[in-house]
ModelCIF file with pLDDT and N, C-alpha, C, O atoms, coordinates in Angstrom:
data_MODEL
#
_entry.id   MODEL 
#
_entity.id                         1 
_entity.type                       polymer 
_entity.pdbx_number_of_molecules   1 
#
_entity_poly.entity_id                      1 
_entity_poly.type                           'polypeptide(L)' 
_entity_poly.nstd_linkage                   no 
_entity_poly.nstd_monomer                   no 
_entity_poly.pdbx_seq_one_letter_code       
;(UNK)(UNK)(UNK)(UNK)(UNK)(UNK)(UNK)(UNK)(UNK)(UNK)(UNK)(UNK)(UNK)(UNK)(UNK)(UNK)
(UNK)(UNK)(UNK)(UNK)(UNK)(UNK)(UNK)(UNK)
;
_entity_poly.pdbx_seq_one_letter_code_can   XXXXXXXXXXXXXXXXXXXXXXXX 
_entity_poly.pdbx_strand_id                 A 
#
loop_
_entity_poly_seq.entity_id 
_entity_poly_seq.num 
_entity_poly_seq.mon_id 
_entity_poly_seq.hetero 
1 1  UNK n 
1 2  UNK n 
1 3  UNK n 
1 4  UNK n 
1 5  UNK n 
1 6  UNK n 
1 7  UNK n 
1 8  UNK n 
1 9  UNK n 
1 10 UNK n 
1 11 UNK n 
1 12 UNK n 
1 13 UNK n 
1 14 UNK n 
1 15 UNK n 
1 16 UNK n 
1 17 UNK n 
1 18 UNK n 
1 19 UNK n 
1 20 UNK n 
1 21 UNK n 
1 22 UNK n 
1 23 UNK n 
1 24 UNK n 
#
_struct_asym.id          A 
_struct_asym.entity_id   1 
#
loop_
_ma_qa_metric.id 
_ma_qa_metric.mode 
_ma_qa_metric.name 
_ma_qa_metric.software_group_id 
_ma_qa_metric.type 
1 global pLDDT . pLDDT 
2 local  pLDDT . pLDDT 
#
_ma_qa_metric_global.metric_id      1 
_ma_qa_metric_global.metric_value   85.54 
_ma_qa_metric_global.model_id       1 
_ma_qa_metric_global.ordinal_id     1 
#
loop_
_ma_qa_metric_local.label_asym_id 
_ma_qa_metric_local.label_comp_id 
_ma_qa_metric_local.label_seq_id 
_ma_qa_metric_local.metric_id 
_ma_qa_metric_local.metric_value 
_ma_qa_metric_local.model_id 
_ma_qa_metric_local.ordinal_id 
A UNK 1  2 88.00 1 1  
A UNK 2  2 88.00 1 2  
A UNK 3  2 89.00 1 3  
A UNK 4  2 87.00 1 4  
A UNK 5  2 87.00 1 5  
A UNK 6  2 86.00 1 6  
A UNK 7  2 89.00 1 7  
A UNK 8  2 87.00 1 8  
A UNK 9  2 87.00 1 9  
A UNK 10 2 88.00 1 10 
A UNK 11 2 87.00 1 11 
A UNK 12 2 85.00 1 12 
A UNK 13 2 87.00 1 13 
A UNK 14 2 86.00 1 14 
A UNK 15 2 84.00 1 15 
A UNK 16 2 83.00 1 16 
A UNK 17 2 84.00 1 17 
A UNK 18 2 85.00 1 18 
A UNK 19 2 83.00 1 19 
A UNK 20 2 82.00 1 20 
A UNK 21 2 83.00 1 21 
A UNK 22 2 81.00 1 22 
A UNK 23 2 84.00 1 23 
A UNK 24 2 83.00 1 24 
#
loop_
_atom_site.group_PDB 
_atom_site.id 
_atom_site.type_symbol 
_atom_site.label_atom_id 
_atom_site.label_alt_id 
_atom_site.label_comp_id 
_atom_site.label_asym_id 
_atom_site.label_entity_id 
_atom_site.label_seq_id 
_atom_site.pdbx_PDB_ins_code 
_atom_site.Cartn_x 
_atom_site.Cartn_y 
_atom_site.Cartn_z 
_atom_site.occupancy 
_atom_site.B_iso_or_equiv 
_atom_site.pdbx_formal_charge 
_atom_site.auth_seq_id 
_atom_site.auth_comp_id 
_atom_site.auth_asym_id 
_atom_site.auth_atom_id 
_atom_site.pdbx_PDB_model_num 
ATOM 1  N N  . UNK A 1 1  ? 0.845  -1.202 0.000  1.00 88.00 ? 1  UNK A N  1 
ATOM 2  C CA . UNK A 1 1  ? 0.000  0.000  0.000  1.00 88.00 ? 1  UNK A CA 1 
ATOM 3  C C  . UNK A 1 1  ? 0.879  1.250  0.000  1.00 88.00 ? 1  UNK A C  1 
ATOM 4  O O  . UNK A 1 1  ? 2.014  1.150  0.464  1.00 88.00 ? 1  UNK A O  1 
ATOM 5  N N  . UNK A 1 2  ? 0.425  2.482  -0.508 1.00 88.00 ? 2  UNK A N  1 
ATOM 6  C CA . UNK A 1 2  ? 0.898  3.374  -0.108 1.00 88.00 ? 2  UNK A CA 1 
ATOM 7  C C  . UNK A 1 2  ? 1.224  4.050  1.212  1.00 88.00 ? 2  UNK A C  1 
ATOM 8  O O  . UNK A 1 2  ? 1.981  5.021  1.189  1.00 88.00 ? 2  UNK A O  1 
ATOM 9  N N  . UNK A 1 3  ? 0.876  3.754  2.005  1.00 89.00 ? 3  UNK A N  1 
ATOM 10 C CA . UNK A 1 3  ? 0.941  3.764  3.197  1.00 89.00 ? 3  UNK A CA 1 
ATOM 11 C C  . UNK A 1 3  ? 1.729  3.157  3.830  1.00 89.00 ? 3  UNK A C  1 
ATOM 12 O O  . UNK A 1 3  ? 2.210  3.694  4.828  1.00 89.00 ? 3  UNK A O  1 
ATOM 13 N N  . UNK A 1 4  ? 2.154  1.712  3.417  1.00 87.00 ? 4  UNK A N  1 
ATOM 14 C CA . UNK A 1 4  ? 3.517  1.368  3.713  1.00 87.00 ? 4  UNK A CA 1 
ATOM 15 C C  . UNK A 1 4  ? 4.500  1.269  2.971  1.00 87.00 ? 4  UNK A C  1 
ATOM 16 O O  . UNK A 1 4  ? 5.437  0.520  3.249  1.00 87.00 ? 4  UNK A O  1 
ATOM 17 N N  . UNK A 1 5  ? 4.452  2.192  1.628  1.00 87.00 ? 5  UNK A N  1 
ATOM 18 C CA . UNK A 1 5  ? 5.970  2.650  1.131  1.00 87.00 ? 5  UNK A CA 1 
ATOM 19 C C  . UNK A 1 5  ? 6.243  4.358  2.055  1.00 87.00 ? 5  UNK A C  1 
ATOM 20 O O  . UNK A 1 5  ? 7.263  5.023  2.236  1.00 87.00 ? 5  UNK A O  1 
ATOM 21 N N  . UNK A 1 6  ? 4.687  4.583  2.488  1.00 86.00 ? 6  UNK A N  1 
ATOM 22 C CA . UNK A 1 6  ? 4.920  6.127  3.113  1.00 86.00 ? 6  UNK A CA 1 
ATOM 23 C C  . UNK A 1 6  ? 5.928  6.016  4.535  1.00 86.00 ? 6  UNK A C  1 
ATOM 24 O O  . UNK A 1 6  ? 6.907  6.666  4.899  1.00 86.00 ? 6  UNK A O  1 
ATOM 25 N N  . UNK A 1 7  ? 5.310  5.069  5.028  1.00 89.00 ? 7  UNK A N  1 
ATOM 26 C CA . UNK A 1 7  ? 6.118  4.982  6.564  1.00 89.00 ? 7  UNK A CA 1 
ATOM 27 C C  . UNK A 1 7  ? 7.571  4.511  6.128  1.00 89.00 ? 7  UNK A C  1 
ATOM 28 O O  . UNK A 1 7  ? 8.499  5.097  6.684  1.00 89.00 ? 7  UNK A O  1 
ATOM 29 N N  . UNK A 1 8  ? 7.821  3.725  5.390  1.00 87.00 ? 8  UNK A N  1 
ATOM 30 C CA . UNK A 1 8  ? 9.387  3.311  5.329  1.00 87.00 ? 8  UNK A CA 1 
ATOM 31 C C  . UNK A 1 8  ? 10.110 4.178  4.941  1.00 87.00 ? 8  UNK A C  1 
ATOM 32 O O  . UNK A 1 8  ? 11.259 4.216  5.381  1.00 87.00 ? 8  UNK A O  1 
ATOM 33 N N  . UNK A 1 9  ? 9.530  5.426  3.720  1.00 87.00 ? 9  UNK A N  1 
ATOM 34 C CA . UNK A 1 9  ? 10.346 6.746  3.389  1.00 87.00 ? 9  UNK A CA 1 
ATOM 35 C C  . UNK A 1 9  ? 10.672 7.730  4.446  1.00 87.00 ? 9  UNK A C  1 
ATOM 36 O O  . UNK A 1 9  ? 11.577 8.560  4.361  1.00 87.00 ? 9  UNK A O  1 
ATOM 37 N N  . UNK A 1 10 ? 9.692  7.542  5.673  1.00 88.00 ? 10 UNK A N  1 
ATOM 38 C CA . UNK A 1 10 ? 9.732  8.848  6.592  1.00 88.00 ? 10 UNK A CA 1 
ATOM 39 C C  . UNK A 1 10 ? 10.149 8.227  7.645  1.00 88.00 ? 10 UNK A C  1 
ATOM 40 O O  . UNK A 1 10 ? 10.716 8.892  8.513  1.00 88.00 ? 10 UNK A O  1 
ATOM 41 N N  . UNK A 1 11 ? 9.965  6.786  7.821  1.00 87.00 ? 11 UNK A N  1 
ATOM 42 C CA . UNK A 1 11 ? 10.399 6.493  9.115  1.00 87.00 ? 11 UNK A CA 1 
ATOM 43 C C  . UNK A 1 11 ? 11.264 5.235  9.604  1.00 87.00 ? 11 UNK A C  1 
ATOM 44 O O  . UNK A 1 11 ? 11.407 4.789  10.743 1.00 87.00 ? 11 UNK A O  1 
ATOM 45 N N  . UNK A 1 12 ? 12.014 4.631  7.880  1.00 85.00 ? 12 UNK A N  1 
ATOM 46 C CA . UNK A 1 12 ? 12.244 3.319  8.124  1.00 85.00 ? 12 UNK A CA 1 
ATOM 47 C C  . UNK A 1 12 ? 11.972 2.693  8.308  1.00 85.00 ? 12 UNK A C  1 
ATOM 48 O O  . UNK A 1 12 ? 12.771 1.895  8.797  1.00 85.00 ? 12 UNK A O  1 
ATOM 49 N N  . UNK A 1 13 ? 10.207 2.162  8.125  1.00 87.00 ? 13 UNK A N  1 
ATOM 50 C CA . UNK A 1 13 ? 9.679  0.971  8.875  1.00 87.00 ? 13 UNK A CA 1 
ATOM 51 C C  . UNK A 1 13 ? 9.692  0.435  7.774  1.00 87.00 ? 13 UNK A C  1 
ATOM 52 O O  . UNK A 1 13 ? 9.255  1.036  6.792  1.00 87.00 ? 13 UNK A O  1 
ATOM 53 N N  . UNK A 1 14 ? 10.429 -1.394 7.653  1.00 86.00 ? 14 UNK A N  1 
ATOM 54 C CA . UNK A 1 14 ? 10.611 -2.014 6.242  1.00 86.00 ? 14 UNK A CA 1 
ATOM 55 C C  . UNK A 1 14 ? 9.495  -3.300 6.574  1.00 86.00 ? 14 UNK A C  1 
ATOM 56 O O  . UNK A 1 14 ? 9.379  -4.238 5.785  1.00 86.00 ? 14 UNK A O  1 
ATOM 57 N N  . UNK A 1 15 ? 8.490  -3.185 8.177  1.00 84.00 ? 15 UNK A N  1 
ATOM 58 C CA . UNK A 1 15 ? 7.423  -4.329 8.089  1.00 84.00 ? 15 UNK A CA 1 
ATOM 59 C C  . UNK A 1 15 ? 6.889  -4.921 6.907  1.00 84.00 ? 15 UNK A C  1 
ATOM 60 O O  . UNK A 1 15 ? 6.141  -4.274 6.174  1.00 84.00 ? 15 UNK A O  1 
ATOM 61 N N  . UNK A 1 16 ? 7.094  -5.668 6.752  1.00 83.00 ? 16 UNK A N  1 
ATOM 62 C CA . UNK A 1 16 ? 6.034  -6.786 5.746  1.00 83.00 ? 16 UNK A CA 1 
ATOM 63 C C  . UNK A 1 16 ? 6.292  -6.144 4.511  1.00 83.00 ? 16 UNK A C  1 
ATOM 64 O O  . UNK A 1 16 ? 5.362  -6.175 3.704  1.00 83.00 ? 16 UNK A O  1 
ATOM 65 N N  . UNK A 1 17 ? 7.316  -5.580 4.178  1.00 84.00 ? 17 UNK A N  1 
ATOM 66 C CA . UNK A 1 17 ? 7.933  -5.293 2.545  1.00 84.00 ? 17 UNK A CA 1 
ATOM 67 C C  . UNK A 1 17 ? 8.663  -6.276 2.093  1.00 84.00 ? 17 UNK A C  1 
ATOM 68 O O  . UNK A 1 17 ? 9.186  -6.926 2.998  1.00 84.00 ? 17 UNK A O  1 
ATOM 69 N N  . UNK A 1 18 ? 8.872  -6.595 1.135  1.00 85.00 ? 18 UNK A N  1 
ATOM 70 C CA . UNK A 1 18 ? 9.528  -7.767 0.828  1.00 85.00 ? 18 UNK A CA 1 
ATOM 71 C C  . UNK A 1 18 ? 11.172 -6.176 -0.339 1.00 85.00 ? 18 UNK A C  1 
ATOM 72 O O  . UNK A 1 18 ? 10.902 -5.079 -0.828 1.00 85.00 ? 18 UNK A O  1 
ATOM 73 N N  . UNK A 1 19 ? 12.366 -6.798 -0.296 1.00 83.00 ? 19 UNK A N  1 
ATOM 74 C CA . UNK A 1 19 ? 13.394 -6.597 -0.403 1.00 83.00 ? 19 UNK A CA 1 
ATOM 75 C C  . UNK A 1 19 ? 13.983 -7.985 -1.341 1.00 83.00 ? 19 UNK A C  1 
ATOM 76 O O  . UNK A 1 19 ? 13.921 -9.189 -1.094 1.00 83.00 ? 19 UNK A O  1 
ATOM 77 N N  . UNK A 1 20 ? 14.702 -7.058 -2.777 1.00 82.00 ? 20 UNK A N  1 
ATOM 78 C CA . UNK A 1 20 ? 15.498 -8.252 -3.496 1.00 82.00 ? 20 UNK A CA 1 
ATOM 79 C C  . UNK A 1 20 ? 16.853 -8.292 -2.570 1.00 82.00 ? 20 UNK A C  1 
ATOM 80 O O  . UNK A 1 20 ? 17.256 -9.437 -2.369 1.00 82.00 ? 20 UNK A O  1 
ATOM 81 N N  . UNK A 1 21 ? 17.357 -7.607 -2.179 1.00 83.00 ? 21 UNK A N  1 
ATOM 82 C CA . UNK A 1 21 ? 18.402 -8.357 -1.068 1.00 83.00 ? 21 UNK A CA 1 
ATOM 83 C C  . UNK A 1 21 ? 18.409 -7.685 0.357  1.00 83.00 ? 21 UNK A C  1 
ATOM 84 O O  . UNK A 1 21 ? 17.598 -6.860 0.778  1.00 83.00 ? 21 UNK A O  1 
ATOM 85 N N  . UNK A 1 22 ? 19.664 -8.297 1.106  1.00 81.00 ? 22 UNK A N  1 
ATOM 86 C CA . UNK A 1 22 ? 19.771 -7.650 2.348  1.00 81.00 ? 22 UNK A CA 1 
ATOM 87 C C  . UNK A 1 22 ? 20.081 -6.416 2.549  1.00 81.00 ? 22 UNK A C  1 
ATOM 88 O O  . UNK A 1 22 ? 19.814 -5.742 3.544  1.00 81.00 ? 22 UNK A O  1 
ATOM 89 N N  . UNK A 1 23 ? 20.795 -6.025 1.367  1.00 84.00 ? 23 UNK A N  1 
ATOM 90 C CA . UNK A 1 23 ? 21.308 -4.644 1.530  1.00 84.00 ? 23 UNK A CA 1 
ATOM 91 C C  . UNK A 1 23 ? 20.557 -3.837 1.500  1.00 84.00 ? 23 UNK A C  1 
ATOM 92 O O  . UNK A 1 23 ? 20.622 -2.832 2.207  1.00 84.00 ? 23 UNK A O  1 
ATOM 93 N N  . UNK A 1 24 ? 19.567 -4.098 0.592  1.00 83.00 ? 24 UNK A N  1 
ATOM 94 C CA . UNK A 1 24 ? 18.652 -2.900 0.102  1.00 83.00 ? 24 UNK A CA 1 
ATOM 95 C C  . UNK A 1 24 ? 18.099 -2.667 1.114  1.00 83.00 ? 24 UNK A C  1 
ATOM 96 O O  . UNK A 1 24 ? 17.266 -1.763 1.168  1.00 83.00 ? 24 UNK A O  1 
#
């Protein structure tokens, strides 16, 4: 949701996003 690409831009929260690696 937008709402959780919003919180991870403003606040780092990467909950329940999925990531192609660790780094990212």
């Amino acid at each position: 949701s937008v709402k959780q690409a919003k919180a991870c831009l403003t606040e780092g929260n990467i909950t329940d996003i999925h990531f192609k690696s660790y780094e990212s």
